[in-house]
Protein backbone atom coordinates (compact mmCIF):
# COMPACT_ATOMS: atom_id res chain seq x y z
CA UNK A 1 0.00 0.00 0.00
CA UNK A 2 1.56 3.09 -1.19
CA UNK A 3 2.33 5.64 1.60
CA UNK A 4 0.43 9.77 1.38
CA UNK A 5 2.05 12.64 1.71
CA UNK A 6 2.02 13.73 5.44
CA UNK A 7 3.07 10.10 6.41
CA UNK A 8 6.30 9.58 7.98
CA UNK A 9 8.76 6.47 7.74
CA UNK A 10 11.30 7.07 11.07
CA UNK A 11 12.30 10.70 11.12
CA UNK A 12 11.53 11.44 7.60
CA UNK A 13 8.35 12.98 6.10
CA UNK A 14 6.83 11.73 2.84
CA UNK A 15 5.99 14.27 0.45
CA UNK A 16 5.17 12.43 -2.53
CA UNK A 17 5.33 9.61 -4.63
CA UNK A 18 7.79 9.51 -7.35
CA UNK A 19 7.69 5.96 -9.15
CA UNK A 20 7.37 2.34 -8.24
CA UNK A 21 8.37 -1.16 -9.63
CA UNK A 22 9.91 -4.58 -8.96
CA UNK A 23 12.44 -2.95 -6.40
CA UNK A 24 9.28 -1.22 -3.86
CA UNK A 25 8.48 2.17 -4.45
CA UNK A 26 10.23 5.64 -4.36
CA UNK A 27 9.33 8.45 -2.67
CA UNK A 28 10.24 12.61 -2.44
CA UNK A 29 10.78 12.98 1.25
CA UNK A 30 12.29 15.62 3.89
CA UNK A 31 14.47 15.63 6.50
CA UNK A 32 13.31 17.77 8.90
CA UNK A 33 16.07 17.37 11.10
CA UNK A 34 18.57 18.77 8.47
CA UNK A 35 15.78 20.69 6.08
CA UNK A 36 16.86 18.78 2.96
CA UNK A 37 15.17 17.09 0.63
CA UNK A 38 15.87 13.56 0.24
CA UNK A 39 14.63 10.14 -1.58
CA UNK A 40 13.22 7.81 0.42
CA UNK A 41 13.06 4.08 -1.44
CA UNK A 42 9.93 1.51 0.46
CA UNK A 43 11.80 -2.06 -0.27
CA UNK A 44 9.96 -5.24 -1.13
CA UNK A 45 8.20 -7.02 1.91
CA UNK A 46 10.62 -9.82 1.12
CA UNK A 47 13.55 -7.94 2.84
CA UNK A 48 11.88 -7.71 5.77
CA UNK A 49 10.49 -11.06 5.78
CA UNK A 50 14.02 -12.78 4.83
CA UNK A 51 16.35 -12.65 7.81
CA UNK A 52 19.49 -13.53 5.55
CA UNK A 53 18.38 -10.87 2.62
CA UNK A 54 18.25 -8.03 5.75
CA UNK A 55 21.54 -8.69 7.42
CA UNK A 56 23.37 -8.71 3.75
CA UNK A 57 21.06 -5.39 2.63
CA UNK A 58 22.12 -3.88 5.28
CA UNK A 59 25.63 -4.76 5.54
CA UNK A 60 26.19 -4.08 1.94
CA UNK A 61 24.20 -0.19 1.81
CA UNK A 62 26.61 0.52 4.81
CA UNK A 63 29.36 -0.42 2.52
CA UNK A 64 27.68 1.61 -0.51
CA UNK A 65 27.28 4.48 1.88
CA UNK A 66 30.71 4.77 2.75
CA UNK A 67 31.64 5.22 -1.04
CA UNK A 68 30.80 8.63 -1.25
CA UNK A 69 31.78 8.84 -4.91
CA UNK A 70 30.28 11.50 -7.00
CA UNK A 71 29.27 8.88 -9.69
CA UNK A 72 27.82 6.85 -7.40
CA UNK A 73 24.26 7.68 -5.67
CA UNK A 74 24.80 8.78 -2.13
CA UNK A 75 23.30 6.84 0.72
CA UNK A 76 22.34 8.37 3.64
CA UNK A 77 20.55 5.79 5.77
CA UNK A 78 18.45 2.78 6.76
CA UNK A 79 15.55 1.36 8.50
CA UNK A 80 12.72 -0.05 9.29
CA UNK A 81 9.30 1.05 10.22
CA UNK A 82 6.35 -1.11 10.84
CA UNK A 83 7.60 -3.96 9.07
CA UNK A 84 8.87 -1.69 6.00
CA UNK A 85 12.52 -1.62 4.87
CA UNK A 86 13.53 1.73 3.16
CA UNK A 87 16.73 3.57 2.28
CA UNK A 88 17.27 7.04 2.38
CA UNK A 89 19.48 8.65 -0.25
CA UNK A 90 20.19 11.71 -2.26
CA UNK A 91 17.61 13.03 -4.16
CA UNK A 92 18.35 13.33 -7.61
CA UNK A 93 16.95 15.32 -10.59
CA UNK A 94 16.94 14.04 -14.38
CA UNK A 95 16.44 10.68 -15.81
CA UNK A 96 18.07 7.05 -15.93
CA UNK A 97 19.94 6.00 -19.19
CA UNK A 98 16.90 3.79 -20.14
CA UNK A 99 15.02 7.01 -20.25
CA UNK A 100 17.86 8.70 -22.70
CA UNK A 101 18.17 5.95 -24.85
CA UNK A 102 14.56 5.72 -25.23
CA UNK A 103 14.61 8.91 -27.95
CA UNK A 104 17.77 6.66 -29.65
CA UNK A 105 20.87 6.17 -29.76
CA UNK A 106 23.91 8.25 -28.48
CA UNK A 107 26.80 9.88 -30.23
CA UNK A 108 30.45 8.29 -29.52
CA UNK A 109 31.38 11.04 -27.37
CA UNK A 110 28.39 11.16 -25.66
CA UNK A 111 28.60 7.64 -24.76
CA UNK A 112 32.57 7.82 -23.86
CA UNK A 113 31.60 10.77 -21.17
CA UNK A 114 29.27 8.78 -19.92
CA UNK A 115 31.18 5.20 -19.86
CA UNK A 116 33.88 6.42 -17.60
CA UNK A 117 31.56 8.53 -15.05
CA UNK A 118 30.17 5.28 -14.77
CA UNK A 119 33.55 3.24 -15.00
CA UNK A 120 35.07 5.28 -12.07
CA UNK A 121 32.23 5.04 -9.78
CA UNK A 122 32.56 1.10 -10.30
CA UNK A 123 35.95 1.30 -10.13
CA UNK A 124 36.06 3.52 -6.53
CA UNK A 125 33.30 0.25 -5.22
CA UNK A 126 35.35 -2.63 -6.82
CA UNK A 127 38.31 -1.04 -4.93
CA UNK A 128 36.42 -1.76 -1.50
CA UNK A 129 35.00 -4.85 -2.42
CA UNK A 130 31.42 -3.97 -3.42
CA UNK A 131 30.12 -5.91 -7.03
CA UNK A 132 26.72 -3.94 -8.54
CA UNK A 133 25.93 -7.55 -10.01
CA UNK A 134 22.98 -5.60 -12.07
CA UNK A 135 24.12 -2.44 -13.59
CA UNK A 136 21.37 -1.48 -16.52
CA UNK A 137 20.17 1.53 -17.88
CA UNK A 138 17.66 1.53 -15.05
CA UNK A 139 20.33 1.80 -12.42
CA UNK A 140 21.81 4.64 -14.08
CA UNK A 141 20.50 8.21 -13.67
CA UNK A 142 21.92 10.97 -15.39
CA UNK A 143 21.29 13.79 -13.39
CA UNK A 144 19.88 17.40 -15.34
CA UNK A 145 23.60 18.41 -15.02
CA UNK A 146 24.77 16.02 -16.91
CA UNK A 147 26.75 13.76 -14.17
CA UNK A 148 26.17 9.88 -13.95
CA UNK A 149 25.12 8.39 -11.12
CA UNK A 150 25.01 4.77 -9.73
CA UNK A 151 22.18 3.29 -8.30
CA UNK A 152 21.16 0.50 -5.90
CA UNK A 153 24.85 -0.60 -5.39
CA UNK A 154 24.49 -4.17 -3.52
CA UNK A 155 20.55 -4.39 -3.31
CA UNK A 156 19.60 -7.96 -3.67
CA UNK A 157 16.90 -8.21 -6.03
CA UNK A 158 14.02 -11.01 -5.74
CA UNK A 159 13.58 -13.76 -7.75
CA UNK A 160 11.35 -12.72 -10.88
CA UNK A 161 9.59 -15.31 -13.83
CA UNK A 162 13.20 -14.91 -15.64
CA UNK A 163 12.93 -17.79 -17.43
CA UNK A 164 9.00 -17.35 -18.48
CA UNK A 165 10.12 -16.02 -22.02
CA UNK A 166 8.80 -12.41 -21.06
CA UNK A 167 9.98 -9.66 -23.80
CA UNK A 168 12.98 -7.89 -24.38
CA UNK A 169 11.36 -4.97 -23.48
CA UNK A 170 10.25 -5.69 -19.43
CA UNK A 171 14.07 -8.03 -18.99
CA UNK A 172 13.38 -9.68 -15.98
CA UNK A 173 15.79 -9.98 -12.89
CA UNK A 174 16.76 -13.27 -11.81
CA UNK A 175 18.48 -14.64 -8.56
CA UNK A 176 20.87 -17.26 -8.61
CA UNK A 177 21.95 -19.29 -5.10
CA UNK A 178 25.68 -20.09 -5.79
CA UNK A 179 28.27 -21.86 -3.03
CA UNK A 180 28.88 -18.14 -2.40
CA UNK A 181 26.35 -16.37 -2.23
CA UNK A 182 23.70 -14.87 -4.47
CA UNK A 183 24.41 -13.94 -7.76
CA UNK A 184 21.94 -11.50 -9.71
CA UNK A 185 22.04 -10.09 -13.04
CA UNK A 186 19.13 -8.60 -15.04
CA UNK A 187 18.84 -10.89 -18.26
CA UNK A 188 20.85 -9.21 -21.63
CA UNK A 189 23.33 -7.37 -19.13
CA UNK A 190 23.98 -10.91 -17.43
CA UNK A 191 27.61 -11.68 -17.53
CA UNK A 192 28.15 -15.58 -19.08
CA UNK A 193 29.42 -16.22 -15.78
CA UNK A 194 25.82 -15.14 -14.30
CA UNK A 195 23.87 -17.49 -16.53
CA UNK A 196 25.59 -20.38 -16.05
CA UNK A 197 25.39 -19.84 -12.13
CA UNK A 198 29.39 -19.38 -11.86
CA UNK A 199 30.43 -17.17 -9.07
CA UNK A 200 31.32 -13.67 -9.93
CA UNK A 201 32.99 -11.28 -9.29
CA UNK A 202 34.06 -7.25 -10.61
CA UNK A 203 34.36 -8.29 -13.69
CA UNK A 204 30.62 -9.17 -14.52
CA UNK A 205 30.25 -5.64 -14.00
CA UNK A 206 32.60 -5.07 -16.44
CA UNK A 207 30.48 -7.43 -19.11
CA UNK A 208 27.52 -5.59 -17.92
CA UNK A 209 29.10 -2.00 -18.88
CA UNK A 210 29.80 -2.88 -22.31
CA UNK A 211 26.60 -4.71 -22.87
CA UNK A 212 25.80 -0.84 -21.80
CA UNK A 213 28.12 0.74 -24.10
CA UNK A 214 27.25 -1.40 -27.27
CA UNK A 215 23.14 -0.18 -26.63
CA UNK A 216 24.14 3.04 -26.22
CA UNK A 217 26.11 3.70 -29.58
CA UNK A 218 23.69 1.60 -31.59
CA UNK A 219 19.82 1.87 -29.89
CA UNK A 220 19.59 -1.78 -29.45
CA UNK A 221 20.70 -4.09 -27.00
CA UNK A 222 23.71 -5.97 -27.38
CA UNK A 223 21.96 -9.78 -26.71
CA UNK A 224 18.42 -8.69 -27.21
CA UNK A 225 16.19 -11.64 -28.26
CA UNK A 226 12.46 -12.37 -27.83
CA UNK A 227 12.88 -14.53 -24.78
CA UNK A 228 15.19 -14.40 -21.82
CA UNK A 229 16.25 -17.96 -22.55
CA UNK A 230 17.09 -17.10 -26.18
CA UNK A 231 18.72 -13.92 -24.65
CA UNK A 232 21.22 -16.24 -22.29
CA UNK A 233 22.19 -18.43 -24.80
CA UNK A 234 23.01 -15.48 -27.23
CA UNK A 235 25.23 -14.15 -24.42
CA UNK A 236 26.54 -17.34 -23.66
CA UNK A 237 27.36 -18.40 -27.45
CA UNK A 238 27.11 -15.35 -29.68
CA UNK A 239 28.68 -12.45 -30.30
CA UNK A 240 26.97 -8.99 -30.69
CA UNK A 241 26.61 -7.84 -34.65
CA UNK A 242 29.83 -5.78 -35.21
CA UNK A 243 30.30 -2.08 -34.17
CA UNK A 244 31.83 -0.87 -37.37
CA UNK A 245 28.84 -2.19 -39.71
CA UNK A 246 26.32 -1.38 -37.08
CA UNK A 247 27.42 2.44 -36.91
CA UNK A 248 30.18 3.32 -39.48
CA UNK A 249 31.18 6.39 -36.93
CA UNK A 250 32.17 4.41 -34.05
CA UNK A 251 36.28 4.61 -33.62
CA UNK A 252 38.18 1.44 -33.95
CA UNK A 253 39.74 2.14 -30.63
CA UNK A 254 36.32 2.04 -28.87
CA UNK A 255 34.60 -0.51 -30.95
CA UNK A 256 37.91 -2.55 -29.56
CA UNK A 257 37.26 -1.38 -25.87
CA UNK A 258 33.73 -2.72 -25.93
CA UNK A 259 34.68 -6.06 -27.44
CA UNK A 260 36.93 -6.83 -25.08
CA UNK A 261 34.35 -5.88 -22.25
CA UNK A 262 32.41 -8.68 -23.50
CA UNK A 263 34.70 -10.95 -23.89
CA UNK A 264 32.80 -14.71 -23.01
CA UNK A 265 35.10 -15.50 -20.36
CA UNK A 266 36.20 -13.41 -17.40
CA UNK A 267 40.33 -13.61 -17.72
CA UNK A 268 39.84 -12.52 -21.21
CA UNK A 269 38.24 -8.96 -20.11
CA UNK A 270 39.92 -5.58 -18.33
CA UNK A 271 40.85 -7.47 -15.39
CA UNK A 272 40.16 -4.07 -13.40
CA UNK A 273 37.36 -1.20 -13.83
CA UNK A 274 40.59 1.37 -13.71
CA UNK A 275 41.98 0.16 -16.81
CA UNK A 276 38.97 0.52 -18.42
CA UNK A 277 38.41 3.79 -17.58
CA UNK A 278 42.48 4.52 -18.39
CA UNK A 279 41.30 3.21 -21.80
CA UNK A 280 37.96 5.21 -22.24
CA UNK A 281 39.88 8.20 -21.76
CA UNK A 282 42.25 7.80 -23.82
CA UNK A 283 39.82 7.88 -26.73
CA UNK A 284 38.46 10.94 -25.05
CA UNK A 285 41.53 12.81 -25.76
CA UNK A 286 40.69 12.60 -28.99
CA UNK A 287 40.44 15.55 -31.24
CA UNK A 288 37.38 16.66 -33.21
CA UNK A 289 33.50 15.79 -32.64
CA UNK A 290 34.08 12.11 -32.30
CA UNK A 291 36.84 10.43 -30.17
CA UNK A 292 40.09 9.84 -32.24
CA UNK A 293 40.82 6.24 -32.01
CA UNK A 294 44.30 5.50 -29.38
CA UNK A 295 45.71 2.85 -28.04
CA UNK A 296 42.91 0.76 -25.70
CA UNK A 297 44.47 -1.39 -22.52
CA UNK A 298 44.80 -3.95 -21.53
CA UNK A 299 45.56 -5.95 -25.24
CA UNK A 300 42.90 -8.40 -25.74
CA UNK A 301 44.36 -11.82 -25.09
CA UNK A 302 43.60 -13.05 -28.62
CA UNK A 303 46.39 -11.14 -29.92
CA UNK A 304 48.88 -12.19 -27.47
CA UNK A 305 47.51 -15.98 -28.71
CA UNK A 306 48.08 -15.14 -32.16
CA UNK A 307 51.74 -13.92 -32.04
CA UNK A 308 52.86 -17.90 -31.59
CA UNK A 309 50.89 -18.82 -34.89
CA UNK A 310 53.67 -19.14 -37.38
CA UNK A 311 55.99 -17.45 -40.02
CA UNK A 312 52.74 -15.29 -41.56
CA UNK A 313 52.18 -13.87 -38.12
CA UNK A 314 56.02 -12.98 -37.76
CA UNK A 315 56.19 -11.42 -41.12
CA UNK A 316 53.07 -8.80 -40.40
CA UNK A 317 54.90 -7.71 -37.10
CA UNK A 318 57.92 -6.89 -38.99
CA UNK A 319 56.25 -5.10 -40.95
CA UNK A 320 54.42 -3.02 -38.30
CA UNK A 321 57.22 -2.39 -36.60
CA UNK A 322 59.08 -1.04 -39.61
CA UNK A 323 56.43 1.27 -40.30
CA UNK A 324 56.56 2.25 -36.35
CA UNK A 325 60.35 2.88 -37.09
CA UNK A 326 59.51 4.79 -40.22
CA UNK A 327 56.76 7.08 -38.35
CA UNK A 328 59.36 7.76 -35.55
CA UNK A 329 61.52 9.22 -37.78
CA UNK A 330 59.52 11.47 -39.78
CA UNK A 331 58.09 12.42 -36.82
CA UNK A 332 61.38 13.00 -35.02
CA UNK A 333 62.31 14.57 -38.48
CA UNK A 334 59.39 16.81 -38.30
CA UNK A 335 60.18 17.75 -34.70
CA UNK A 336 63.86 18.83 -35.63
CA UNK A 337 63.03 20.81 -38.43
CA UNK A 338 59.98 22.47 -36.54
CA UNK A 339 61.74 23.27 -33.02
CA UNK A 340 65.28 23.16 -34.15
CA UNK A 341 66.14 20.21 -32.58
CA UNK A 342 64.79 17.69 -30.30
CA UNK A 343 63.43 17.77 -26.69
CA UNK A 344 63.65 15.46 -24.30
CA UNK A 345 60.94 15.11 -21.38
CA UNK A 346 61.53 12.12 -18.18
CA UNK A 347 58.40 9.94 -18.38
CA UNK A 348 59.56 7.40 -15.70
CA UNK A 349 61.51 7.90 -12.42
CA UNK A 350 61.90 4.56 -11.03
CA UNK A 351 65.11 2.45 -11.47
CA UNK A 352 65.43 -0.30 -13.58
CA UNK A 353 65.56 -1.30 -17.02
CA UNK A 354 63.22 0.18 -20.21
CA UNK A 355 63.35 -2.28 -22.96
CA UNK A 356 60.94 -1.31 -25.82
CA UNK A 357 58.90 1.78 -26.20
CA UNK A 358 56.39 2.99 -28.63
CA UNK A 359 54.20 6.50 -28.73
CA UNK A 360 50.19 5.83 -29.51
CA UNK A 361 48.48 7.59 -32.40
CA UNK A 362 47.64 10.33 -30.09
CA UNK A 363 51.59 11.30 -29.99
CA UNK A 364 50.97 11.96 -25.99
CA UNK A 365 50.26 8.16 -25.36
CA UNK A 366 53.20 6.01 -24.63
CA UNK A 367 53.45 2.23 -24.34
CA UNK A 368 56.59 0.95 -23.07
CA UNK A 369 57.79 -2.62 -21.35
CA UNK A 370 59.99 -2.56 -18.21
CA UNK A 371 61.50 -3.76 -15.34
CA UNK A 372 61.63 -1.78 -12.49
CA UNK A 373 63.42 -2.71 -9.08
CA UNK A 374 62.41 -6.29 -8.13
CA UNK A 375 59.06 -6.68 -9.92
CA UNK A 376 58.40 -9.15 -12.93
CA UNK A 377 58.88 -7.08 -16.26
CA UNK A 378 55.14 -5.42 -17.26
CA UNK A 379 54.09 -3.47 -19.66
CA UNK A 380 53.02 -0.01 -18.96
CA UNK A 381 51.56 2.97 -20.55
CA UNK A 382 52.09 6.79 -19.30
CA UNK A 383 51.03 10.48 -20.77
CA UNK A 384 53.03 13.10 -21.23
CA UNK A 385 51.16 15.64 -19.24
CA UNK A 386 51.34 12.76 -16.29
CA UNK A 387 54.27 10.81 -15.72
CA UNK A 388 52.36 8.79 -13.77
CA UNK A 389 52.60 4.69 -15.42
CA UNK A 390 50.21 2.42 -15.33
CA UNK A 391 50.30 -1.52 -15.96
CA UNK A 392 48.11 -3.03 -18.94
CA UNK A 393 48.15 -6.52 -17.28
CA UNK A 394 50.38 -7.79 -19.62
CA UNK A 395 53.43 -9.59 -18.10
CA UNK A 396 56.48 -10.33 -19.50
CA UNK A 397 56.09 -9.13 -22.78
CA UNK A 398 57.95 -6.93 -25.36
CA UNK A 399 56.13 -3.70 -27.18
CA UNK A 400 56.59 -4.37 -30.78
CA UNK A 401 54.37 -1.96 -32.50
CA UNK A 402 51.31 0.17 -32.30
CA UNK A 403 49.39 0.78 -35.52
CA UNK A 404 47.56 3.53 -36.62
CA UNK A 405 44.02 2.60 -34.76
CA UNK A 406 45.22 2.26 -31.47
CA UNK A 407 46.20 -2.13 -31.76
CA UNK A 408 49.09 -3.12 -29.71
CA UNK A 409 51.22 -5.82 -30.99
CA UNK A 410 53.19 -7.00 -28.04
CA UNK A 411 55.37 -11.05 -28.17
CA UNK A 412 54.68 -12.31 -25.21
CA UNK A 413 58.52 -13.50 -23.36
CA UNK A 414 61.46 -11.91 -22.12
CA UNK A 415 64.17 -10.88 -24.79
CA UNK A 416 66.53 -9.59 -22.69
CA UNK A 417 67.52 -6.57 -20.44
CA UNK A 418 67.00 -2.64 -22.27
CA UNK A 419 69.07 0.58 -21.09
């Protein structure tokens, strides 16, 4: 029964309704305590019948409220009142993603700004140990500012009729028991790992956001099919129609960055939400109205697999990084005849040995291998604005080559010590 205006849950006033659905129902509230308006969301009887489903709600929106992330919805407290669960949170002005996407499809920028709001604020929970396990464009608001937000971070869903066939259009939530816990997933954002009832972890999230990013550059979900058990087996056997014939506008540095979020299995994915937002804004610092394509991190496995493949395979790196060597030069060529000579800038300031180095497309993107101190060799990738390096998760490994739309080619084995 939905609450009037007037009525109070704990300390808060209700002032109105704003929506309801699956998850309970929202309200606009008020705080008279601090005078400020806030959101007040009515849970599900099921939480507060389920002992289990309380304790891990509320453990896990304690968690989410210590975030305090700005991409991430902030939550400001918990109770119950007369046998009703709620959560109090900021209130927020706009509309979710599945609103946006309603009037169409977004540009490549557009979609880039929003990926890494949304990449960060996963990234700041993965960092503490927090999984969304059901990020949609329902649990994403964009506020009338234009910021991202998160929403219900850890919020258990209850078990739906996933498996009824319903359409595309209502995708039903499902709950999974698992020998760790409960694993949830809204069905064509479902990592494969989620179908098959596989525990889970960050990286699902990871599947999810570029399930995300595919629907918003083309309209239309990424695994969409009539049923939800047609829509799991697509995810867990099928790969989305490609980027570059969907939408001929989409750089090959991003249409790269979103394959290898949905990459079938987990190890072949970003291994960490950072390094997907490293990569998302690296196309950002593109020029013009679209992002420029740049190199994308970590290198998609498939291509470290493919270096061992014979003579054919050696012969097309030579050749890439002969035309690397032959771009250095004219550009170093250029540079001399522009500035009078070259310049020289420190990128790294940590001892031990650089063996190969190559600058991205960009020409402020640098991929280099190393060994520093007493760590396995990595390869890394820095800026020249920020010297700061980070690790693409590839150990190891020599930089061969970069080509022209961002691709790394990289042999896998150590060749020896650099300078």
């Amino acid at each position: 029964m939905a609450l009037s205006a007037g009525a109070r849950l704990g300390p808060y006033e209700i002032v109105g309704l704003i929506g309801a659905g699956g998850m309970g129902e929202v309200y606009r509230g008020r705080d008279p305590r601090l005078g400020r308006e806030i959101a007040v969301k009515v849970l599900p009887a099921a939480f507060s019948l389920d002992s289990d489903r309380q304790r891990r709600f509320e453990r896990e929106a304690r968690a989410a409220a210590a975030l305090n992330h700005p991409h991430i919805l902030a939550v400001y407290d918990i109770g119950t009142d007369d046998g009703r669960t709620y959560v109090v949170s900021e209130l927020l002005r706009g509309e979710t993603l599945r609103s946006r996407l309603n009037a169409g499809a977004l540009s490549p920028r557009k979609t880039v700004e929003y990926a890494i709001q949304i990449a960060h604020g996963l990234a700041a929970a993965h960092d503490t140990g927090i999984v969304h396990r059901d990020l949609k464009p329902e649990n994403l608001f964009i506020t009338s500012d234009g910021h991202v937000k998160i929403l219900d971070f850890g919020l258990a869903k209850p078990s739906a009729a996933a498996l009824a066939g319903e359409a595309r259009s209502q995708m039903p939530t499902v709950t999974f028991e698992t020998d760790v816990g409960v694993v949830l997933g809204t069905v064509g954002y479902m990592a494969p790992e989620q179908v098959t009832e596989q525990p889970t972890d960050h990286r699902a999230d990871i599947f999810a956001l570029g399930a995300i990013c595919y629907e918003m550059l083309t309209g239309t979900r990424a695994f969409g099919r009539p049923s939800a058990a047609e829509t799991m087996t697509a995810i867990l056997r099928e790969d989305p129609p490609d980027l570059g014939v969907v939408r001929s506008d989409v750089p090959p540095a991003l249409q790269q960055i979103v394959r290898h979020c949905l990459e079938k299995r987990p190890g072949d994915r970003f291994q960490s939400t950072r390094d997907l937002a490293f990569a998302l804004e690296a196309v950002a610092h593109g020029s013009g109205p679209n992002p420029a394509p740049v190199v994308t991190a970590p290198v998609r496995s498939r291509l470290r697999q493919s270096l061992f493949t014979g003579a054919a395979i050696i012969a097309v790196i030579s050749i890439a990084i002969w035309i690397g060597f032959v771009s250095g030069r004219q550009n170093r060529a250029a540079a001399g005849r522009s500035s009078g000579g070259p310049s020289f800038q420190r990128l790294t300031f940590r001892p031990g040995y650089i063996r190969h180095a190559r600058f991205a497309p960009d020409g402020q993107t640098i991929i280099y291998s190393a060994d520093f101190e007493s760590e396995p060799p990595q390869v890394f990738v820095t800026r020249v604005e920020g010297p700061e390096s980070r690790p693409l998760g590839l150990a190891d490994a020599d930089v061969l080559a970069v080509s022209a739309s961002g691709e790394l080619a990289a042999l896998p084995g150590r060749r020896g010590r650099g300078f």
